[in-house]
C-alpha atoms as a PDB file:
ATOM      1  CA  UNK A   1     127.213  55.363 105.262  1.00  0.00           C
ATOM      2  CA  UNK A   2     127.126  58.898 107.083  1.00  0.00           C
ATOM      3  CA  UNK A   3     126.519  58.996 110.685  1.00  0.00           C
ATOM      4  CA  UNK A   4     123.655  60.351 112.693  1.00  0.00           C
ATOM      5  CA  UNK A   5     123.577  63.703 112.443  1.00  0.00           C
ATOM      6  CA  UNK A   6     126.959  63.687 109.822  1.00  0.00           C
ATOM      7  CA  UNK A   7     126.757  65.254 106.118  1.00  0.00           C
ATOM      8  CA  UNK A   8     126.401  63.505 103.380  1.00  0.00           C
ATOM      9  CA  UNK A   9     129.587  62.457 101.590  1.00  0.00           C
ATOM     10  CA  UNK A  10     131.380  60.726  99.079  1.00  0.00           C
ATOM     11  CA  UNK A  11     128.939  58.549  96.547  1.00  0.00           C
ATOM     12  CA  UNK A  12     125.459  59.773  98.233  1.00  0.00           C
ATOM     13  CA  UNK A  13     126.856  63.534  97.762  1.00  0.00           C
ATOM     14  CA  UNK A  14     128.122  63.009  94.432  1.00  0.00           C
ATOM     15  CA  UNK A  15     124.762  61.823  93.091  1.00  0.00           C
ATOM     16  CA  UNK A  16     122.738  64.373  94.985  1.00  0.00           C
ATOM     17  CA  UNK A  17     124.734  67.013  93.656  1.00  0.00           C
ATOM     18  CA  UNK A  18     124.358  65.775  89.987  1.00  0.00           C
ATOM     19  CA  UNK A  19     120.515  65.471  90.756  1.00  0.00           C
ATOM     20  CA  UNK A  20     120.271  69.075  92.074  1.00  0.00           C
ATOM     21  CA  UNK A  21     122.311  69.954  89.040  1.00  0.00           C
ATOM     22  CA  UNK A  22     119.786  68.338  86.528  1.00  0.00           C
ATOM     23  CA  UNK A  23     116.793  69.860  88.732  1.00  0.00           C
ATOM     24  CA  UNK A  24     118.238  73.165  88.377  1.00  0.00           C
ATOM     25  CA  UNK A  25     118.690  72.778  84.003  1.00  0.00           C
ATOM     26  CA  UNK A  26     115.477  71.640  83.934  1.00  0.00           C
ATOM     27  CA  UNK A  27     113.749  74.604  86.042  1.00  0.00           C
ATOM     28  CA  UNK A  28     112.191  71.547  88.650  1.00  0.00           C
ATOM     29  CA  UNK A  29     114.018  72.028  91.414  1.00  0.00           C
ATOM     30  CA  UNK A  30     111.179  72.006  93.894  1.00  0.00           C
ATOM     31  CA  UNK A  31     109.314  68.922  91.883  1.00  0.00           C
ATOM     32  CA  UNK A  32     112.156  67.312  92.915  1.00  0.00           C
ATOM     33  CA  UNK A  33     112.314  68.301  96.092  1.00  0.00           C
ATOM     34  CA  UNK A  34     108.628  67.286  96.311  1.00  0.00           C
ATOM     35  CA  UNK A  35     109.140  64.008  95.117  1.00  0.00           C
ATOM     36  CA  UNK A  36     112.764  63.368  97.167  1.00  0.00           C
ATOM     37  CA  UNK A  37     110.549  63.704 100.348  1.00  0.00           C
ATOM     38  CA  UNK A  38     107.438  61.574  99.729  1.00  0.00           C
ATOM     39  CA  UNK A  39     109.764  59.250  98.530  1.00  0.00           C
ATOM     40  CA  UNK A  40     112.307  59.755 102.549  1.00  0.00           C
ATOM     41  CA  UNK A  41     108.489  59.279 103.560  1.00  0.00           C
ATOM     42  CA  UNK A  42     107.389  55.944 102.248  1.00  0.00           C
ATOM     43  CA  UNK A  43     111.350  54.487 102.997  1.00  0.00           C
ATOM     44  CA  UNK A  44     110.008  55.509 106.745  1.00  0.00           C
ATOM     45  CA  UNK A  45     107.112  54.002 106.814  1.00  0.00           C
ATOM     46  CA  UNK A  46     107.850  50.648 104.884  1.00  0.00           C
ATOM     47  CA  UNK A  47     110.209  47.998 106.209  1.00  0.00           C
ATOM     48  CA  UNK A  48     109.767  46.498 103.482  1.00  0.00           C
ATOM     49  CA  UNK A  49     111.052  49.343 100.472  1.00  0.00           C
ATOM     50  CA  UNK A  50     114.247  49.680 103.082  1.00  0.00           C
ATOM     51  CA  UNK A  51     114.644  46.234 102.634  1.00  0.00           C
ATOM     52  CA  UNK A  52     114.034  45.920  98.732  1.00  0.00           C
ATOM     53  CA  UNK A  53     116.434  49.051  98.339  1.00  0.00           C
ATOM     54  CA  UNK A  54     119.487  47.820 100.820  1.00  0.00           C
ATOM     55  CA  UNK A  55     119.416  44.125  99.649  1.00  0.00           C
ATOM     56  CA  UNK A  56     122.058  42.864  97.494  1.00  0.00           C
ATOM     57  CA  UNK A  57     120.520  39.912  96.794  1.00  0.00           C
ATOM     58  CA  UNK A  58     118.243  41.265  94.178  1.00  0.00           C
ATOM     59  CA  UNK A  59     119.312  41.327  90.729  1.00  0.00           C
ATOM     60  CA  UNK A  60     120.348  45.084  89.198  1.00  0.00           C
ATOM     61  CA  UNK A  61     117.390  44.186  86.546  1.00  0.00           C
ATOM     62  CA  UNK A  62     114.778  43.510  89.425  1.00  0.00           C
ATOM     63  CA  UNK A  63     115.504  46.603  91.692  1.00  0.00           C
ATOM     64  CA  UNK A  64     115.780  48.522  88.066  1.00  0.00           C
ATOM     65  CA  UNK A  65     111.644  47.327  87.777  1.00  0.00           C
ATOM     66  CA  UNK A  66     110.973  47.376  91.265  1.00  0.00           C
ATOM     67  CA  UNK A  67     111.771  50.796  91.958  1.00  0.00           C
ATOM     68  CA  UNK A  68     110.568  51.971  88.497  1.00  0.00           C
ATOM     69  CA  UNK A  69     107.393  50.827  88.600  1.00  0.00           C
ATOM     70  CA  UNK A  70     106.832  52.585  92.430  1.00  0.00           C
ATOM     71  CA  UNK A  71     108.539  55.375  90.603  1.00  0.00           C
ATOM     72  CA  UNK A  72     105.138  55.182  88.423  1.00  0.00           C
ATOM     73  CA  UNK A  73     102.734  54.633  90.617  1.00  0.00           C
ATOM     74  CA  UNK A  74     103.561  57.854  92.737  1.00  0.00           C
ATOM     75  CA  UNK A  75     103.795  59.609  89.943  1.00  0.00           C
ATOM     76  CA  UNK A  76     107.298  60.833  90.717  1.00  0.00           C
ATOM     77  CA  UNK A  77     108.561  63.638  87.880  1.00  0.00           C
ATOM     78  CA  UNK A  78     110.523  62.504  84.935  1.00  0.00           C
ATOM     79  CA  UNK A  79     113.449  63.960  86.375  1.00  0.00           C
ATOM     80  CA  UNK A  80     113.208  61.637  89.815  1.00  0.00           C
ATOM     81  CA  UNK A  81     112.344  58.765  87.605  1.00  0.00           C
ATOM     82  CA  UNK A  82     115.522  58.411  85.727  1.00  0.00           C
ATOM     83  CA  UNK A  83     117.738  59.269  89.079  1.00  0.00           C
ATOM     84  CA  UNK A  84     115.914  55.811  90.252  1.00  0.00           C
ATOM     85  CA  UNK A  85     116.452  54.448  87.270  1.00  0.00           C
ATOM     86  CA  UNK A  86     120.379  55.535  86.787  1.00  0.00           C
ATOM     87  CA  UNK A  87     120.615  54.710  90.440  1.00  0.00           C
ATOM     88  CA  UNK A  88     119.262  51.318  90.523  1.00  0.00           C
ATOM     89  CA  UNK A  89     121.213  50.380  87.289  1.00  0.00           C
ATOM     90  CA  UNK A  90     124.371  50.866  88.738  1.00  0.00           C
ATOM     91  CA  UNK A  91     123.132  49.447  91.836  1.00  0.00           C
ATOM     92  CA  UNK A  92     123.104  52.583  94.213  1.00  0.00           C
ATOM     93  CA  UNK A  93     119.717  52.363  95.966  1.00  0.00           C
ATOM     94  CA  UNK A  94     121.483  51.067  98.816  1.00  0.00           C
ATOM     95  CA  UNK A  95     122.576  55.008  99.380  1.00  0.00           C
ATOM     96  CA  UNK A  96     119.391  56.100  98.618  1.00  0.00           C
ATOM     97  CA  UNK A  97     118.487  57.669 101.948  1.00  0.00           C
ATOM     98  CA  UNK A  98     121.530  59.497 101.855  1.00  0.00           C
ATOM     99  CA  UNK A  99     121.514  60.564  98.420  1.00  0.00           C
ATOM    100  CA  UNK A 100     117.627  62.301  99.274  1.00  0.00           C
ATOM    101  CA  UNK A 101     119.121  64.176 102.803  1.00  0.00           C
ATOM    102  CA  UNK A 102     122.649  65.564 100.421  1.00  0.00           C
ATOM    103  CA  UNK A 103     120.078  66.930  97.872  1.00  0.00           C
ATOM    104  CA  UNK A 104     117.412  68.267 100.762  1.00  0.00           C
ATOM    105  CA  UNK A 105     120.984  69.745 102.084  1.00  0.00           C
ATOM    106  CA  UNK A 106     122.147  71.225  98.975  1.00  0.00           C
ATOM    107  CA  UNK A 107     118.137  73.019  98.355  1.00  0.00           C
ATOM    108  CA  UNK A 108     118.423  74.474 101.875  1.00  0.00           C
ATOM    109  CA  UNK A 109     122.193  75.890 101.555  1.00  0.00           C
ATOM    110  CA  UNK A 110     120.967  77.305  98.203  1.00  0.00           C
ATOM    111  CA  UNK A 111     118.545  78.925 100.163  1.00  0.00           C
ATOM    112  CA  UNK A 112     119.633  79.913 103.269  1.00  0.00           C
ATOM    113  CA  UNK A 113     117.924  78.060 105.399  1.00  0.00           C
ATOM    114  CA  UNK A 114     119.008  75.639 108.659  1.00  0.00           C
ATOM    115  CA  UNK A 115     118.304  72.081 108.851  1.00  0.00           C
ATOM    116  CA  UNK A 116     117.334  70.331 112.179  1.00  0.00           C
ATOM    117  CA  UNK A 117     117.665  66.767 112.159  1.00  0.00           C
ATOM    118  CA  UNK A 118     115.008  65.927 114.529  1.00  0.00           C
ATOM    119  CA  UNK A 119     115.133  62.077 115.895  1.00  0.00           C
ATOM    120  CA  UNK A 120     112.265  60.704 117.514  1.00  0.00           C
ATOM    121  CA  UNK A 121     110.639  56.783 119.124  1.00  0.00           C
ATOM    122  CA  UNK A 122     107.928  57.410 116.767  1.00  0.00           C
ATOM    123  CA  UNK A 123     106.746  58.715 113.432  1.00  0.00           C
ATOM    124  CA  UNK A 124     105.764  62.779 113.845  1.00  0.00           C
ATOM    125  CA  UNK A 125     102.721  64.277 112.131  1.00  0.00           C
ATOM    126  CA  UNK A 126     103.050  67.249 110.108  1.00  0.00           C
ATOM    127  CA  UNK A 127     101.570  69.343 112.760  1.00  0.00           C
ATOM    128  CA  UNK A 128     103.802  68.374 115.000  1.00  0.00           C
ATOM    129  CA  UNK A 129     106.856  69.100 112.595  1.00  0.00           C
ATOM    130  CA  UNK A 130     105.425  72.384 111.928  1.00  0.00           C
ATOM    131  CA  UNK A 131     105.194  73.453 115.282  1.00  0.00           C
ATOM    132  CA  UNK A 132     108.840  72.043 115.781  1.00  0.00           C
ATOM    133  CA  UNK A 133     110.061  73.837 113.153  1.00  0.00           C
ATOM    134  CA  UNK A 134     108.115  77.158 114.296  1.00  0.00           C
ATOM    135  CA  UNK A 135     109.578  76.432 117.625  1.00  0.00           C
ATOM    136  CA  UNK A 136     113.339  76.498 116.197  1.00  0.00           C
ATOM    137  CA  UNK A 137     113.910  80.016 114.587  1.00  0.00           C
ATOM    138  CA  UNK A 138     116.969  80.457 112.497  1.00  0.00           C
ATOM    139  CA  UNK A 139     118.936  83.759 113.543  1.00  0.00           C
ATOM    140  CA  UNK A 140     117.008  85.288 110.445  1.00  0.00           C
ATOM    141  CA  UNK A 141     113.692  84.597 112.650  1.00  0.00           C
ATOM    142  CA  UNK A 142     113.044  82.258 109.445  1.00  0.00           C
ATOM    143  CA  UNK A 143     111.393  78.645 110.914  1.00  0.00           C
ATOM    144  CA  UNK A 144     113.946  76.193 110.333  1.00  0.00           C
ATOM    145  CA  UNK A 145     113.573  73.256 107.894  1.00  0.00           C
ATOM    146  CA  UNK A 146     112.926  69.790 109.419  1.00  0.00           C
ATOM    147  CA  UNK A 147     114.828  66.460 108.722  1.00  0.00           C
ATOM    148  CA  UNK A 148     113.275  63.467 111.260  1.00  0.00           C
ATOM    149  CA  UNK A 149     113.816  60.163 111.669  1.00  0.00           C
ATOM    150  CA  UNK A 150     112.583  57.119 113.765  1.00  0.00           C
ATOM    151  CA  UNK A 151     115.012  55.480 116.505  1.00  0.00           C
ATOM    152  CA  UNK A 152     112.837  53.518 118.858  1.00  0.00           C
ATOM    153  CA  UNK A 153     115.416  52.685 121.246  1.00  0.00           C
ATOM    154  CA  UNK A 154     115.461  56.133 122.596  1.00  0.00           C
ATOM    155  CA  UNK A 155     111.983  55.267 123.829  1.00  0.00           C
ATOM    156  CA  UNK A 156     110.616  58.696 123.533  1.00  0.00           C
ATOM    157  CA  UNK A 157     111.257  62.603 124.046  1.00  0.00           C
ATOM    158  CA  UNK A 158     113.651  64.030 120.884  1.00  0.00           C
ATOM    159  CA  UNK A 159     117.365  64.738 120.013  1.00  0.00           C
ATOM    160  CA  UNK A 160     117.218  67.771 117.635  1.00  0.00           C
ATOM    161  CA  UNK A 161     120.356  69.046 115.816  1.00  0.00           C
ATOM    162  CA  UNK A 162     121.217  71.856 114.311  1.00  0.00           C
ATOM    163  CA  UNK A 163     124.330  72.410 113.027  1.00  0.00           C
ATOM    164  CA  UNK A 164     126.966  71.926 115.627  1.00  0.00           C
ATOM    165  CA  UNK A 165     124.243  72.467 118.230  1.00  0.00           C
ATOM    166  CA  UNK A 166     122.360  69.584 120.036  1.00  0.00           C
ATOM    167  CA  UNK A 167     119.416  68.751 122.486  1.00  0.00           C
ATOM    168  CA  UNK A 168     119.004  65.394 123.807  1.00  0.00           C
ATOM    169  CA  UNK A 169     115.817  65.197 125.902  1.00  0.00           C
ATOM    170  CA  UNK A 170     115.304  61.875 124.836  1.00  0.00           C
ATOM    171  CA  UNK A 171     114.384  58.913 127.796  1.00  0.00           C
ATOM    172  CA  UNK A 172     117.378  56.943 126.882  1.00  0.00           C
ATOM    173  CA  UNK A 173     119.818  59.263 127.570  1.00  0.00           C
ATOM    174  CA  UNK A 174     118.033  60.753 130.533  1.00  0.00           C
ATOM    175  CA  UNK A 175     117.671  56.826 131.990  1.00  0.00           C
ATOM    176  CA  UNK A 176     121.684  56.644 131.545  1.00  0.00           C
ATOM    177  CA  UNK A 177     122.127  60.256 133.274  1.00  0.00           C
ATOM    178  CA  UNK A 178     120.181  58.916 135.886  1.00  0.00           C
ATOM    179  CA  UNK A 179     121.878  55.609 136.070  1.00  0.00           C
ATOM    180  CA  UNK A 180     125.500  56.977 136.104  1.00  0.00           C
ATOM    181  CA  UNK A 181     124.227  59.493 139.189  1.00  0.00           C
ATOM    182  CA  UNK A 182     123.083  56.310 140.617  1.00  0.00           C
ATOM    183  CA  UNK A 183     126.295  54.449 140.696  1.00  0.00           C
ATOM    184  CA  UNK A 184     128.098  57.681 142.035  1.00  0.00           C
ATOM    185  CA  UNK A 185     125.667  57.888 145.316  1.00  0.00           C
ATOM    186  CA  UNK A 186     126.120  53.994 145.945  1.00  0.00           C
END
């Protein structure tokens, strides 16, 4: 799996790239894109799809149903419903998270725009995320697209990357700062 922060390679880009590919044919490269992210949003908010997608203990025919029929019920494109289903048949879905941020990657290249990868303790609302992304101008003045994700364990503030640049003013880090001064004064 990619690190924190790392791009997307080897299987995850591989399928993204065939996905944007097929997007692009088909002239729905922004259903996609649509669907990609309320998909990255229910994998946030449900312990339980992260679970049904990363275990291995499910049978390729029951993740092939499982994710087709949420596949349905969102009403995903038909394009995003056979990636799930080609995915899930050869029993990908465990690289699903990756495979969503290498297409999301290869729309904003396309486009010219920056991606900040934007970790926070808790879920942000889209206000918040808009006024994040106002807040972080591309040289172009454009606002910059937003990638987040939840890591309690920093406890609260934000890391935000973009490109090679970062900004820890998260509490965990901050907390260590303060305990390595600490140590030095003792």
């Amino acid at each position: 799996m990619a690190a924190d922060g790392a791009r997307v390679g080897g299987l995850a880009a591989r399928y993204a790239s065939a996905l944007y590919d097929l997007a692009e044919e088909q002239s729905a490269i922004d259903a996609v894109a649509n669907d990609l992210n309320a998909l990255k949003s229910m994998l946030d908010q449900s312990v339980d799809f992260t679970r049904f997608i990363k275990s291995p203990v499910l049978s390729r025919a029951d993740q092939s149903k499982g994710i087709a029929a949420i596949a349905a019920q969102a009403q995903f494109s038909p394009v995003v419903q056979k990636f799930l289903g080609l995915v899930a048949s050869n029993r990908r879905l465990f690289s699903l998270p990756d495979m969503i941020r290498g297409y999301l990657e290869i729309l904003a290249t396309r486009r010219g725009q920056q991606t900040a990868q934007v970790t926070s303790a808790v879920a942000l609302s889209e206000a918040q995320i808009t006024a994040l992304s106002n807040a972080i101008k591309s040289p172009g003045g454009k606002p910059v697209a937003i990638s987040t994700k939840v890591d309690p364990s920093i406890l609260g503030g934000l890391i935000v990357r973009v490109g090679s640049r970062m900004v820890d003013s998260s509490i965990k880090s901050k907390l260590q700062r303060l305990k390595l001064a600490m140590k030095g004064v003792g």
